[in-house]
Structures are given as C-alpha cells and as structure tokens.
Protein backbone atom coordinates (compact mmCIF):
# COMPACT_ATOMS: atom_id res chain seq x y z
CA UNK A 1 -66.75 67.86 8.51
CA UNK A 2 -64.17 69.91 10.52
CA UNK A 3 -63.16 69.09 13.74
CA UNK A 4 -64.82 72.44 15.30
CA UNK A 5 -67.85 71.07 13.98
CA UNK A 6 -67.51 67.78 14.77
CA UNK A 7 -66.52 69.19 18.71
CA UNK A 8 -69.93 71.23 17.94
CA UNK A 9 -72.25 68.46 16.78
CA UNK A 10 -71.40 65.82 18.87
CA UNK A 11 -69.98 67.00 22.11
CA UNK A 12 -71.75 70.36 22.73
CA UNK A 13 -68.79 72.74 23.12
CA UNK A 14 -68.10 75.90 20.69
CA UNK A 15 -63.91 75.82 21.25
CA UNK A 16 -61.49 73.02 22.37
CA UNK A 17 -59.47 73.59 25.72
CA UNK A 18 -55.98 74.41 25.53
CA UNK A 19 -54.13 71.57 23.89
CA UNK A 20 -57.10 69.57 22.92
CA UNK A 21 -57.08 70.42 18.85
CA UNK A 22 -52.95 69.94 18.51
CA UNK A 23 -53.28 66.28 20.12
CA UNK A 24 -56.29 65.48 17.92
CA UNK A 25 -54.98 66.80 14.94
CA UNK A 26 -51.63 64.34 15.70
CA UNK A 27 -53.19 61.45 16.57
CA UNK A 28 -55.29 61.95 12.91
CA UNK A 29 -52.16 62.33 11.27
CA UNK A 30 -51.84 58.87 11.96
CA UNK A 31 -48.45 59.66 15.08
CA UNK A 32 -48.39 58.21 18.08
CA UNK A 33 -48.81 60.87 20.81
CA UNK A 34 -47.96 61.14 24.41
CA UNK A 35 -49.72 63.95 26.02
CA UNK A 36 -49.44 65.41 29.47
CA UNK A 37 -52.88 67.56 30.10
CA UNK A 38 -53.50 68.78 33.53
CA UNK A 39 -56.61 67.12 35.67
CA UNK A 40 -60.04 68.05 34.63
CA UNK A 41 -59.14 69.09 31.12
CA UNK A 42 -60.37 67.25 28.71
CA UNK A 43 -58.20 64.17 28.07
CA UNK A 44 -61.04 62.31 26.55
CA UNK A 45 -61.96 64.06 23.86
CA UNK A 46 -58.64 63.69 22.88
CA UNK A 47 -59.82 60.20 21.58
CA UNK A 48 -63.04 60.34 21.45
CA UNK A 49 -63.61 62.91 18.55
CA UNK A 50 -60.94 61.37 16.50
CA UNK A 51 -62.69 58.12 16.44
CA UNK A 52 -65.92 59.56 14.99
CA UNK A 53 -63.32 60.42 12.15
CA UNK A 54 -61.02 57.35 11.47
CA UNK A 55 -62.89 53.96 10.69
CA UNK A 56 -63.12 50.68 12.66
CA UNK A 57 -63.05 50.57 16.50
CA UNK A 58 -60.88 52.10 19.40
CA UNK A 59 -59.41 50.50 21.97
CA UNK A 60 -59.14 52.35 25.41
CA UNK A 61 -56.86 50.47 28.15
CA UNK A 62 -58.02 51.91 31.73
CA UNK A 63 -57.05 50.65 35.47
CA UNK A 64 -60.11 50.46 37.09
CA UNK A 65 -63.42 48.88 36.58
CA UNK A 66 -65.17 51.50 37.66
CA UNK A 67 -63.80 54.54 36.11
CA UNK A 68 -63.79 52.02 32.69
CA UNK A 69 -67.64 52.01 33.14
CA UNK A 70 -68.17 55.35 33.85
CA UNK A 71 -67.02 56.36 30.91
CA UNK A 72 -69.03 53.84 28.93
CA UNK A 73 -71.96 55.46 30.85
CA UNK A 74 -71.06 58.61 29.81
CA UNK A 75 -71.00 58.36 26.04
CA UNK A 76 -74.17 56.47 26.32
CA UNK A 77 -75.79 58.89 28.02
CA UNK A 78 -74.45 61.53 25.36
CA UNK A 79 -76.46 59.24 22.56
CA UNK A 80 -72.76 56.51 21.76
CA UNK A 81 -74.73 53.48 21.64
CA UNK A 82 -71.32 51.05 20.18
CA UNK A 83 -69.23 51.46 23.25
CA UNK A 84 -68.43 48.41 25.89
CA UNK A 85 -66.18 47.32 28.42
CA UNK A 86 -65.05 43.40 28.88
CA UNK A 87 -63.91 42.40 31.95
CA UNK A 88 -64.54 39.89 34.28
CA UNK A 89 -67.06 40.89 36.64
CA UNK A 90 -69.76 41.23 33.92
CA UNK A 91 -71.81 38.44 33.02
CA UNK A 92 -71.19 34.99 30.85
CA UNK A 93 -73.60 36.17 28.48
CA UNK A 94 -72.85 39.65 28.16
CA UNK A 95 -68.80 38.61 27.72
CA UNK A 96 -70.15 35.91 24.90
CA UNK A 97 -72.72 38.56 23.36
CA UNK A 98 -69.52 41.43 23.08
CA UNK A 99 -67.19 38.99 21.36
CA UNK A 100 -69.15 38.08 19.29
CA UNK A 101 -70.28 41.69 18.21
CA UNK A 102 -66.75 43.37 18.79
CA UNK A 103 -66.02 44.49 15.46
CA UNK A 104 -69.49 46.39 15.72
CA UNK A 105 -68.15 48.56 18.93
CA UNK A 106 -66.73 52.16 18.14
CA UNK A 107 -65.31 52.28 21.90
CA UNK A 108 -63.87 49.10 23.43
CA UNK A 109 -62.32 49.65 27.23
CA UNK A 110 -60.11 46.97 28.55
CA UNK A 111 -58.01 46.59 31.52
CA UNK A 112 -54.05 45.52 30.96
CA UNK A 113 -55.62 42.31 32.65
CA UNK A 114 -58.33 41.52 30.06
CA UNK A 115 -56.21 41.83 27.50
CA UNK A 116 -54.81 38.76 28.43
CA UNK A 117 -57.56 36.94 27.76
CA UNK A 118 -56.72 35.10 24.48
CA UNK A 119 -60.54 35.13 23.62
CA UNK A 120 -60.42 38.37 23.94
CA UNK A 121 -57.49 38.31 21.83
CA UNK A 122 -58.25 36.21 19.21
CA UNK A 123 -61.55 38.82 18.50
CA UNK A 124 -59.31 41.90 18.13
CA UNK A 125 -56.56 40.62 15.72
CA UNK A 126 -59.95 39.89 13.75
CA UNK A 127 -61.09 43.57 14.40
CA UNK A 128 -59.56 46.68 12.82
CA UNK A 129 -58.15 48.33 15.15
CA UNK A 130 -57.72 52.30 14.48
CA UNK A 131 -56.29 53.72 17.92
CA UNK A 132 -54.79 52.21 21.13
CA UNK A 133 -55.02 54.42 23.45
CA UNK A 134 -53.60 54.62 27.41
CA UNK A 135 -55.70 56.85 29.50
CA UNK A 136 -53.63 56.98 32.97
CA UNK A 137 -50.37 56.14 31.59
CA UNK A 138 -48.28 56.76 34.32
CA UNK A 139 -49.87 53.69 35.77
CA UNK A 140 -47.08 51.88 33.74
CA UNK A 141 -44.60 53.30 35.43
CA UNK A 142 -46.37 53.88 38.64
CA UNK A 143 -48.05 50.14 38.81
CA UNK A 144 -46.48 48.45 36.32
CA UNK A 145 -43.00 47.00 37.34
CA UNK A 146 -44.74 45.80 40.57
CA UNK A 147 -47.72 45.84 41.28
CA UNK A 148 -49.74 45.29 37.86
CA UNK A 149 -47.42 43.77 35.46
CA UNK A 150 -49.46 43.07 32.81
CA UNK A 151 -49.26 46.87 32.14
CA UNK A 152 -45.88 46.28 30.70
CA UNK A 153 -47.33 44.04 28.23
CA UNK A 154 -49.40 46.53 26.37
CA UNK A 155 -46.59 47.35 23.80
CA UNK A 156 -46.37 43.65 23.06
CA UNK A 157 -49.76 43.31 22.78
CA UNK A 158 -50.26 46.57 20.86
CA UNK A 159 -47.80 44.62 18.03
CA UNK A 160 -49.84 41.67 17.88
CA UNK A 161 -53.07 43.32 16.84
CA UNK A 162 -51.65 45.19 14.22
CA UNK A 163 -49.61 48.16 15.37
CA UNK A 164 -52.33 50.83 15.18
CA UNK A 165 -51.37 54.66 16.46
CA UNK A 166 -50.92 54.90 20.30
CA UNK A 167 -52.15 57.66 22.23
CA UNK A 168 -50.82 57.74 26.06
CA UNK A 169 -52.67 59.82 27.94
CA UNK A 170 -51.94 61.31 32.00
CA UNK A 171 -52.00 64.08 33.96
CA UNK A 172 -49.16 63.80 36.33
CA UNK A 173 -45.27 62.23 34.96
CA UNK A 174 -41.80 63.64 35.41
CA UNK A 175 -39.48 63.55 32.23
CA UNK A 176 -38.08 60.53 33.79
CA UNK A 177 -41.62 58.34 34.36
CA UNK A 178 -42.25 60.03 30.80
CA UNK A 179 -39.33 58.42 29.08
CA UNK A 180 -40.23 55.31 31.15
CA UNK A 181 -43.93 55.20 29.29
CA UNK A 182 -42.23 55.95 26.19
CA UNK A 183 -40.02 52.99 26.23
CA UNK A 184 -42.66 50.48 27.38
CA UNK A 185 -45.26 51.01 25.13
CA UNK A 186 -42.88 51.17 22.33
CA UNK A 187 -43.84 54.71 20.68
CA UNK A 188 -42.45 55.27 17.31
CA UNK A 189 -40.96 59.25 17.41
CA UNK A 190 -43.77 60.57 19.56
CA UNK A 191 -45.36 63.87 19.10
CA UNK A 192 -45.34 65.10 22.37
CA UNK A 193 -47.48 67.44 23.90
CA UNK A 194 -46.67 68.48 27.63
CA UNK A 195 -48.37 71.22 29.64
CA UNK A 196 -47.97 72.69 32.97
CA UNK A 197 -49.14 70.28 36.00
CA UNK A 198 -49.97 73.57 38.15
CA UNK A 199 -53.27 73.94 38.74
CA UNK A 200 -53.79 77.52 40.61
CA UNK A 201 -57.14 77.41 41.66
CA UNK A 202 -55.86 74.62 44.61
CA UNK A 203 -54.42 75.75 47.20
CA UNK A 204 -51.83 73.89 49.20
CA UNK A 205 -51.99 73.81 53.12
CA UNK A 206 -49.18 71.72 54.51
CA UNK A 207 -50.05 71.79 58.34
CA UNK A 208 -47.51 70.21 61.41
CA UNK A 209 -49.80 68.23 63.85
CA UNK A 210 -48.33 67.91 67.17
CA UNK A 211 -49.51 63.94 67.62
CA UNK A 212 -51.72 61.33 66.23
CA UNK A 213 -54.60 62.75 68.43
CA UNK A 214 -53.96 66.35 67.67
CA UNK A 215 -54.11 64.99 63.78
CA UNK A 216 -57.09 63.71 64.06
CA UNK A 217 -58.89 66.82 65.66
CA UNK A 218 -57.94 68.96 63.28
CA UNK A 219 -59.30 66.71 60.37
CA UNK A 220 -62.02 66.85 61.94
CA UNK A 221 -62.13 70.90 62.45
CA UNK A 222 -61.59 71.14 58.20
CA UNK A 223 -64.18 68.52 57.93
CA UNK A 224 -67.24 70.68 59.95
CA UNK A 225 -65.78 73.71 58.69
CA UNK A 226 -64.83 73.25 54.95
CA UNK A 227 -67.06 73.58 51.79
CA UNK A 228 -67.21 70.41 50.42
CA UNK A 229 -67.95 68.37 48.68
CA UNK A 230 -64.26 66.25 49.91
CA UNK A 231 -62.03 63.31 49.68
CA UNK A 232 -59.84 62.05 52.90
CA UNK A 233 -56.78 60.12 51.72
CA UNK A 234 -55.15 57.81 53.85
CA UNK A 235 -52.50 54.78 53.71
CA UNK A 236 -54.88 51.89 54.23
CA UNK A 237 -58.18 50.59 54.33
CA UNK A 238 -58.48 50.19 58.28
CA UNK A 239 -57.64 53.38 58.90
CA UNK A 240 -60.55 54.82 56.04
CA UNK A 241 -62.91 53.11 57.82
CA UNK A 242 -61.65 54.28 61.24
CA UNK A 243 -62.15 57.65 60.04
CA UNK A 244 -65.49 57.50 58.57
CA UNK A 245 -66.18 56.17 62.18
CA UNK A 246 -64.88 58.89 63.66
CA UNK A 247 -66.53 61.67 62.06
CA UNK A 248 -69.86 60.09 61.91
CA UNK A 249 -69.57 60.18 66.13
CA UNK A 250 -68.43 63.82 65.78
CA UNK A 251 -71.12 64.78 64.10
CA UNK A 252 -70.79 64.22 59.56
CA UNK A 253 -73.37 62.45 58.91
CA UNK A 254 -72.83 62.21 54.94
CA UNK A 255 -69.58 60.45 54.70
CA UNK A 256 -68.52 56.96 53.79
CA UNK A 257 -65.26 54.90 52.82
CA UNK A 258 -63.98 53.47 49.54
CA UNK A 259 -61.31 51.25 49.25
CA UNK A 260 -59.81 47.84 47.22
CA UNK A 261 -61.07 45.24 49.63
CA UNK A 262 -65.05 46.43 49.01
CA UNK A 263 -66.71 43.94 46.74
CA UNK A 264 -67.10 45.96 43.69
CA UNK A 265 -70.92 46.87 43.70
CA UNK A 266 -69.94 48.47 46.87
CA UNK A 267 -67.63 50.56 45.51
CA UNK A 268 -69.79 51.13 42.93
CA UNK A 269 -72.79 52.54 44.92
CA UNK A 270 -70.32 54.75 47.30
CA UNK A 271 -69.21 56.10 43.78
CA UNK A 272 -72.68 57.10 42.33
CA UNK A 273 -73.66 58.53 45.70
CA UNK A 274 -70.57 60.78 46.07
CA UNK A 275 -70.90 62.10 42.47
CA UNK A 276 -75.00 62.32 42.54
CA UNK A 277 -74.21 64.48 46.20
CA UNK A 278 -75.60 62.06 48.32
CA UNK A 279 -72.36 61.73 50.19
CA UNK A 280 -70.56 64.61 51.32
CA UNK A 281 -67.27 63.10 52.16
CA UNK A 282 -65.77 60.42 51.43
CA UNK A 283 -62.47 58.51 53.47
CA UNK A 284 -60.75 56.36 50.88
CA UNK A 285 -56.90 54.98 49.67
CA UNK A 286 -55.88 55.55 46.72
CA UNK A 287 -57.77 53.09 44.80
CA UNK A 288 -60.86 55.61 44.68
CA UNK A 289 -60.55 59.21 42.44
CA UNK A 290 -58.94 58.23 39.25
CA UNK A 291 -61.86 59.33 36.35
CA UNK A 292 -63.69 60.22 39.11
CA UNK A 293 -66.42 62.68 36.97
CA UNK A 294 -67.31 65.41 39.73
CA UNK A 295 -66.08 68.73 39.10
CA UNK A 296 -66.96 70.20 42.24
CA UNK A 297 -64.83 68.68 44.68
CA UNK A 298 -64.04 71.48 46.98
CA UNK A 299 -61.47 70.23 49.08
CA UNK A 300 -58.70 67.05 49.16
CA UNK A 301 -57.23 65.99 52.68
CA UNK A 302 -53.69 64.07 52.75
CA UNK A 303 -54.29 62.44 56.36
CA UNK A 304 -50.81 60.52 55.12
CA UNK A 305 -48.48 62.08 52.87
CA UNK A 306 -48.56 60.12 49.60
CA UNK A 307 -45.16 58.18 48.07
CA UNK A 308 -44.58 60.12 45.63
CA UNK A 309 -45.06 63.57 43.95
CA UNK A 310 -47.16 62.20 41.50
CA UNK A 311 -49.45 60.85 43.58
CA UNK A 312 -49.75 63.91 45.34
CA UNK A 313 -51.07 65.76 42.69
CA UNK A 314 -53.49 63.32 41.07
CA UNK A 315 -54.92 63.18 44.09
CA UNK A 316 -55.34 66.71 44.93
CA UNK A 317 -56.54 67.13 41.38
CA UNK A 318 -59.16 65.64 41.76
CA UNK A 319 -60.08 69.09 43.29
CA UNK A 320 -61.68 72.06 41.72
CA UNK A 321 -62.09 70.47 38.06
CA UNK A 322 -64.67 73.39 37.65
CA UNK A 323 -61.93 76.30 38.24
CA UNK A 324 -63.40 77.40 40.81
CA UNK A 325 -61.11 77.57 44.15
CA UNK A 326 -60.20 74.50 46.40
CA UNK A 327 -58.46 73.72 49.12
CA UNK A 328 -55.67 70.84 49.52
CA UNK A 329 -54.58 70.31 53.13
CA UNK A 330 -51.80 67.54 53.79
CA UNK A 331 -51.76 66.95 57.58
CA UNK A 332 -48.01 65.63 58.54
CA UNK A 333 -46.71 64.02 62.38
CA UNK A 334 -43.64 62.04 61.92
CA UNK A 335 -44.75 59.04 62.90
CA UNK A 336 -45.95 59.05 59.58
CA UNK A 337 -42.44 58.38 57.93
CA UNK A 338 -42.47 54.73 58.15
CA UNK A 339 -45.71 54.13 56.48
CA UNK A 340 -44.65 54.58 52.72
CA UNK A 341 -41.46 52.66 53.37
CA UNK A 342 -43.60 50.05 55.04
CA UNK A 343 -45.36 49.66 51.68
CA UNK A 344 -42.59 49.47 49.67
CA UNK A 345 -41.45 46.27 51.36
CA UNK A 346 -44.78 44.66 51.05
CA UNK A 347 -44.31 45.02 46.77
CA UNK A 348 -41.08 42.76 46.89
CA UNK A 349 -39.79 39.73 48.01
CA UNK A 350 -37.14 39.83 50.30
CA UNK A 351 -33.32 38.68 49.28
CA UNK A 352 -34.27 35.04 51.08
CA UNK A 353 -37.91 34.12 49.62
CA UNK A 354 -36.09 35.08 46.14
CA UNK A 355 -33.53 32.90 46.77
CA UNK A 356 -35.85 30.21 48.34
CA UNK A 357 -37.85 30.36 44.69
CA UNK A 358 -35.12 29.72 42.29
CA UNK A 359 -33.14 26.71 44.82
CA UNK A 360 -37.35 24.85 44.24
CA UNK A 361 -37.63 26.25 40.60
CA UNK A 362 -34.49 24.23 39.75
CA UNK A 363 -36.11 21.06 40.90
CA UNK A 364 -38.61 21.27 37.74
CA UNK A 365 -38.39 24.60 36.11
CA UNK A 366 -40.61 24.71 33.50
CA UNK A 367 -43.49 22.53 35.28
CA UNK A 368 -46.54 25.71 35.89
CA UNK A 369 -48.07 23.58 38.89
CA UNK A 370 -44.51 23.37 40.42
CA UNK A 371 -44.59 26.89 40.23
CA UNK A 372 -47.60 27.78 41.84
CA UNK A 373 -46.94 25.88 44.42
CA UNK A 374 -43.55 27.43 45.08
CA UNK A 375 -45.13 30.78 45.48
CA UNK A 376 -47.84 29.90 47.45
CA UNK A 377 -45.53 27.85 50.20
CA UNK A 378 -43.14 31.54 50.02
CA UNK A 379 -45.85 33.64 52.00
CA UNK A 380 -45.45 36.36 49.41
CA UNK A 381 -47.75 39.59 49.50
CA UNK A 382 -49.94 39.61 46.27
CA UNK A 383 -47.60 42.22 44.39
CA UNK A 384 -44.58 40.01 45.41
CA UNK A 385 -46.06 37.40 44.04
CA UNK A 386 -46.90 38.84 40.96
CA UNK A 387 -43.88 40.85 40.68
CA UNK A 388 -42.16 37.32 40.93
CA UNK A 389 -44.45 35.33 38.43
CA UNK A 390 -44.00 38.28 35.57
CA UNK A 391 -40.32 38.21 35.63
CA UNK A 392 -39.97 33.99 35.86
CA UNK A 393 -42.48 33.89 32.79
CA UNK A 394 -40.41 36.23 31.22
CA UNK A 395 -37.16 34.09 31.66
CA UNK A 396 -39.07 30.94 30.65
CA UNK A 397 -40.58 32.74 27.60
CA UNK A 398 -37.01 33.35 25.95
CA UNK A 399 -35.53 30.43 26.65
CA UNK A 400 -32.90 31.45 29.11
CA UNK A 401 -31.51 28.83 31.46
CA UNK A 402 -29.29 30.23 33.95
CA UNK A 403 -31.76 30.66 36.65
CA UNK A 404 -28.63 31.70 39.31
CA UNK A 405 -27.73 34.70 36.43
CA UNK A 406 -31.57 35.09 36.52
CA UNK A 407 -32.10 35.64 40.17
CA UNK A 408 -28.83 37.79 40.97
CA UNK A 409 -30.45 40.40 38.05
CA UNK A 410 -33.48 40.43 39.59
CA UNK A 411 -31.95 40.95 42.78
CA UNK A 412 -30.06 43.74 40.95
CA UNK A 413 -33.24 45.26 39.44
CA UNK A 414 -35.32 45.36 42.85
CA UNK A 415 -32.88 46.68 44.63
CA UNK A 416 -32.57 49.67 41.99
CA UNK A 417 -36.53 50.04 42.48
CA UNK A 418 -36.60 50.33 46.10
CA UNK A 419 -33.74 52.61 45.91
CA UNK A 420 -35.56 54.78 43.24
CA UNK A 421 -38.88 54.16 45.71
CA UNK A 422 -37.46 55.79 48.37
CA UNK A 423 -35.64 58.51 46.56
CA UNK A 424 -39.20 60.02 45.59
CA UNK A 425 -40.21 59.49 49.13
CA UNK A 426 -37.65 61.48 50.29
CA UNK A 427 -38.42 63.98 47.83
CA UNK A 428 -42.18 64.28 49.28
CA UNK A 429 -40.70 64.49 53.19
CA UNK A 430 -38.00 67.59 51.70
CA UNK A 431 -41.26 69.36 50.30
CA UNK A 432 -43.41 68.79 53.26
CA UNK A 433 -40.86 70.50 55.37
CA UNK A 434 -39.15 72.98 53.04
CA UNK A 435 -39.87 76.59 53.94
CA UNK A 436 -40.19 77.83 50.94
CA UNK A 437 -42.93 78.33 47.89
CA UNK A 438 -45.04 74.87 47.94
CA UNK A 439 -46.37 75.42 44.44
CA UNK A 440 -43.07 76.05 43.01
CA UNK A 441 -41.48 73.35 44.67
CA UNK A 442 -43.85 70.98 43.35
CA UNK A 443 -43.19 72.43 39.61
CA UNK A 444 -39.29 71.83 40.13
CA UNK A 445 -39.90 68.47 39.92
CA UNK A 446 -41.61 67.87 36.51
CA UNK A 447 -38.95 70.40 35.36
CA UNK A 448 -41.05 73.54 34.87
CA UNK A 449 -40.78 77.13 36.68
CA UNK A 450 -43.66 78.95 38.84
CA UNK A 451 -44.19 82.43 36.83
CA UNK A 452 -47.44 83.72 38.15
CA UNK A 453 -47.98 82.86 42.30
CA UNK A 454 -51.92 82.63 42.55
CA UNK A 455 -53.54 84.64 45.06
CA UNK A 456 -54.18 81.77 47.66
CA UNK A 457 -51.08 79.91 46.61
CA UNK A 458 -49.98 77.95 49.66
CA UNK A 459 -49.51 78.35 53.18
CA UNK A 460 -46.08 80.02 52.52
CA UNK A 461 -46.84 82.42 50.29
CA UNK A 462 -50.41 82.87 52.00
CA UNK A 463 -53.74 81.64 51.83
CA UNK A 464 -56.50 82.60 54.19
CA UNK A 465 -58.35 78.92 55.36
CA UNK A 466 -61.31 80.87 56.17
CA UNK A 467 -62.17 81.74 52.62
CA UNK A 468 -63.06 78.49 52.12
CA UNK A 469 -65.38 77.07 54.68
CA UNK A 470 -68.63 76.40 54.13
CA UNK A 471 -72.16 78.78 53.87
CA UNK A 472 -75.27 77.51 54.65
CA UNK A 473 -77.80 78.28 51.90
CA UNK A 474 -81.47 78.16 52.84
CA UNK A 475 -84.35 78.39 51.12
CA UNK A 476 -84.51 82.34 51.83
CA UNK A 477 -81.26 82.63 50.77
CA UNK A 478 -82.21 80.87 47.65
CA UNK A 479 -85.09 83.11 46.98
CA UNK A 480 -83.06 86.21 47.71
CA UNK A 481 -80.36 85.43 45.54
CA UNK A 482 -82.90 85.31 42.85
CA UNK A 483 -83.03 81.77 41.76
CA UNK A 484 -85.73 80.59 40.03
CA UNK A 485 -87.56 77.19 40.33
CA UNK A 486 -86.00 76.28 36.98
CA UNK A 487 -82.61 76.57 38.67
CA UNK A 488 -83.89 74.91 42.04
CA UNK A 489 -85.05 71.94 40.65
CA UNK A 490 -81.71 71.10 39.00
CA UNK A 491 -79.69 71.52 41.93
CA UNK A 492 -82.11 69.15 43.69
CA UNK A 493 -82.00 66.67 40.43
CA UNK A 494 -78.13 66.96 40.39
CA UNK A 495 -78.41 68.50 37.11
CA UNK A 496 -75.28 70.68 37.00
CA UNK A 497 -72.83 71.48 34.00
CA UNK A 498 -71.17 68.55 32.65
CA UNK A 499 -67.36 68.79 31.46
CA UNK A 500 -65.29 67.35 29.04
C-alpha cells in the first residue's frame, strides 16, 4: 500500500501538508531525520504513518504527562488500540500489565525520566525497536543541560536498545540549538528537513504599559474584548493565579490557571475543559500548551516577555493552528527585566555551594548516601540540584578522580550557560523595543528572511486590534446565518474538525 493510501485509510486526509511525505519517506529509508515543521502542522504523522509500515513497536519520548496521554487518547479514539504510555503516576498494575505486554504495543510514549527505569529497560532491549523518535526536541537543548538532565541521556540510551532510526521532531530551534540536538542525540548524517517558523496568520502586538497597574488594565481590556478562546502567559505560578483572580472580579467568568505545582489530575481536568470549551481562558506558565490539541486558540497574551525567542514562538503558536487569524499581544513595563535573569540564577548553584559540594564529596566520594546528604544540607533549588547530581554521576561513571579539575570545569561550563542565557535574553529585550518589522526580526534569528509581510503583520507594519475582538452569536444570528440543527448540535457537542 502507498503512503497516500495509507494517509487515506487510516488517517482520513486526501494529501499530506507541506513537508509531511519527504520526512516520512526518510525516516522509511531507514535515516535518521531532524525536522523543523512549524506549530499545528502535522508533526505526528510524521511517525505515526511510518509505523503502520515498518514492523515491531515505536518509541515516542515526550516532556509532559499530559500531552504524552493525549496523544495516546487520540489514536485510540481514531481506532489504535496497541498504544501506551509508562510513567509513574499510573497504577502498579497497569505499569506490571504494560511490561509485561510491551512487545505487543505499536506506540510506546516515555518521558526522558522513565526511561531510566531499568525495568523499563530491561523490556525494551527485549523489544524490537523500529523508530525512536523525539517529539519537542528542542527540550534537549532548552531543558536539558539544566533543568531535565536525563534528556541528555537519550542518545545513550538510544545505543543500548539497539540503535534504531531517530526522528527529532520541533517546531521552534535556531541552527545553533539545532546543531546542539544533533550532537546529543547522536544522529548519524541527518536528513534534514527545515521550514519557515513564520506563521502569518498571528499577528504580533508588542504594547509599552506605563506601570504594573496600567499592565494589568489593559490585560484585562484584550481579555473582555478579544475573541477567544486564549492563553495568558506569565513568569510564575503566583502570579497565574493572581490573574485568574483578577479577571474573575472584573467580570470573566470562564477562566482558570494551569501550572507545575497542580497535582496532576488538576491539570488534567483544566486541560480537558479548555480544549472541550468549557474554559474560555486560561492563566498559566509555561508548563501548560506544549501538544496542546485545540486549533482554535484565538489569541496568546505574553503578560512577561519569555527568555528566549524560542519560547516566544511556541508559545504564541499555540495560536491559530486552524489558519484562521490570531492575535499575539506581549505586554512589556521594565520592571519586567529582572524576572528572566531571576530565573536563571535559580537553575545553578552559585560559585560557593559548588565549592561547598566537592570540599564534603572528598570526604567519601563515591558513597550515594554521602551524596544526598551533601545536596540536601546545600539549600539548592531543584534544577541546581539536579544540574549538580547529573554532572557528579557523570564524573563518577568514568572513573575520573580529580574532583578540584572537576569542579573548576563545571564552574567553566555554567558560567558559559548563563552567559549564553542571558545573551538570548537580551536578544528578546532588543526585539521588544526595536522599531522596526516584528515578524522579520523574529525570522533573523533562525536565519531565514521575511518575503511576503501579511496583511495584519505586527504593530509596526500595521494591524488593526479591532478586527479581532469578539461577536456575540445568538440563536437568531444562528438561524440567520443559515445553520442547520445538524451544525448546531456539533458546536454544542464540541464536535469540530480535528487536525493532524
């Protein structure tokens, strides 16, 4: 069977998007593949048709628990009964029941975290493994050499299982954060397919508040006024919540926050109702949006400026997945300078806890209880701690033992990541105030060139706000528009077009 047909029979549509078919056809040539598709489309098929082609199982490595299981929703709701996740908030049972059927599973989505499980482990050196595949991939770079180590495992681990083809998968890396996934995961002469990160049905609205009060009035102006459905970003949870307060007492009734400190069926439930349109708006961090499946998103507010350009645009992508046109408004005081910087200090130790480590490692250096109680009497954030635990395993692991040498590189190497850290920050304060093209600005920096300005481009080049606030439709607006029951009762039942 052809691929068309396959991409007929199975998934419903009559022609691939652009890119789609030269990334399958690669990865069934047996090459690993990075591939840079824009936001809403289509990165999945990109592995999910080729494994209904080559045998045995795939395995899918995702960041987040949630977007992990709603994908394994949505191929079971499309008839894929042998797809799973594995991860530690499901069950004893259901953990024993999938290792011990795991060569049975067509789909198999793990975090970098599970895959440290050497249960887990042990099962897929057993199991053939056809394709190893990185959805999000700039998480390596973006997470990895902080905040989630274990995602700069995965080429390691991809070895040890038997080397199958890799397919890294994102929507947002420079050529620098590209060679950076590259290099981590190991890829043998890529095929690489990279298209254009502009999206031109977003517009961008970069808007000068006068102070913290004036900032949040006008957020809550685009709120009452805009046509959502929308997502407020901020820098931290308290301040999500905060919002969501705020709005409720000003009138939006339909909005909620998401962010890491929920328990998980929290964030769960806030997910569902968002995508189902039960919530209108929801104030989140950046933990909430990646995978999200909700192509109608009509508008993304920065209420902080993100760290980095990437961010930026993964966020705002989450806008407009349908094509149809969106609005992304980044609302800017400079107060909010420190913030990103703020963060950055939170994901290392500082020069004297790093110090402070190796003087108690040397007392017992290989002892793992001595070690855990070192970094627990350091006061280290989370990331620092793990940040500081990845990189001592490491040294332990190949046998090194100058731990003075050890600490003075690692010194070394932090210092080059807060410097590169701040770099991209600066780059996001330059754009926020240049006066100049916003679109093409953004383009600059994952080295392409803005050829066609959109007609609502940005607030440079012009964009009229008022096109996109919101119309009431009633039911006599229904009626005269001519649409039938049929058409009623879906939008009631949430029954609108799926995509790829």
């Amino acid at each position: 069977m052809s691929i068309e047909q396959l991409l007929i029979d199975r998934f419903g549509h009559t022609s691939f998007r652009r890119g789609q078919k030269e990334i399958i056809e690669d990865v069934l040539q047996g090459e690993d593949v990075f591939a840079m598709l824009p936001t809403g489309t289509g990165k999945s098929i990109c592995y999910q048709l080729p494994a209904y082609i080559v045998p045995g199982s795939v395995i899918v490595v995702s960041p987040l628990i949630s977007l992990m299981e709603d994908q394994v929703e949505q191929l079971k709701r499309n008839g894929e009964k042998r797809v799973c996740t594995f991860h530690s908030g499901l069950p004893f049972e259901q953990r024993k029941k999938i290792l011990k059927n795991i060569r049975r599973y067509k789909f198999i989505y793990l975090s970098p975290e599970t895959l440290q499980s050497e249960v887990l482990f042990e099962a897929l050196k057993k199991t053939h493994i056809s394709l190893f595949v990185v959805d999000e991939a700039h998480c390596i770079s973006q997470w990895g050499h902080e905040f989630r180590t274990d995602y700069l495992k995965l080429g390691k681990i991809c070895e040890q299982i038997g080397r199958p083809p890799v397919l890294a998968l994102t929507a947002t890396a420079t050529e620098k954060v590209r060679m950076d996934i590259i290099q981590q995961l190991k890829l043998h002469e890529p095929k690489l397919h990279v298209y254009s990160v502009d999206r031109p049905n977003i517009a961008l609205q970069v808007e000068k508040v006068m102070d913290q009060t004036d900032k949040m009035d006008r957020l809550i102006d685009y709120v009452k006024r805009l046509e959502g459905p929308g997502i407020i970003y901020t820098s931290s949870r308290l301040i999500a919540e905060m919002l969501t307060e705020n709005l409720k007492q000003n009138g939006v009734e339909r909005v909620s926050f998401y962010h890491g400190g929920m328990e998980n069926d929290d964030r769960l439930l806030i997910q569902k109702q968002f995508i189902y349109d039960e919530l209108d708006v929801i104030c989140c961090t950046n933990a909430f949006g990646m995978g999200i499946n909700k192509s109608n998103i009509r508008f993304v507010i920065h209420y902080h400026f993100p760290a980095n350009m990437e961010a930026y645009l993964q966020e705002i992508g989450r806008a407009g997945r349908d094509g149809q046109p969106s609005l992304a408004v980044l609302l800017y005081h400079e107060d909010d300078d420190f913030i990103p910087e703020r963060l950055i200090k939170l994901e290392f130790p500082d020069r004297q806890q790093l110090i402070g480590f190796s003087e108690a490692m040397a007392q017992n250096p290989k002892d793992k209880n001595h070690l855990n109680h070192v970094l627990q009497s350091l006061d280290l954030s989370e990331t620092g701690e793990r940040f500081v635990r990845y990189h001592y395993e490491n040294f332990l692991r190949d046998g090194e033992q100058d731990l003075q040498g050890w600490k003075d590189a690692l010194l070394e190497k932090m210092e080059k990541r807060i410097q590169e850290k701040k770099r991209r920050i600066r780059y996001m304060k330059k754009w926020i105030e240049t006066d100049t093209c916003k679109r093409s600005s953004i383009l600059t920096a994952f080295s392409e060139t803005l050829i066609d300005h959109p007609d609502h481009c940005c607030n440079h080049c012009g964009l009229r706000v008022e096109d996109y606030e919101r119309t009431e439709v009633t039911q006599t607006e229904l009626t005269t528009k001519g649409i039938g029951w049929e058409e009623e009762l879906a939008i009631i039942f949430h029954q609108g077009n799926s995509h790829v």
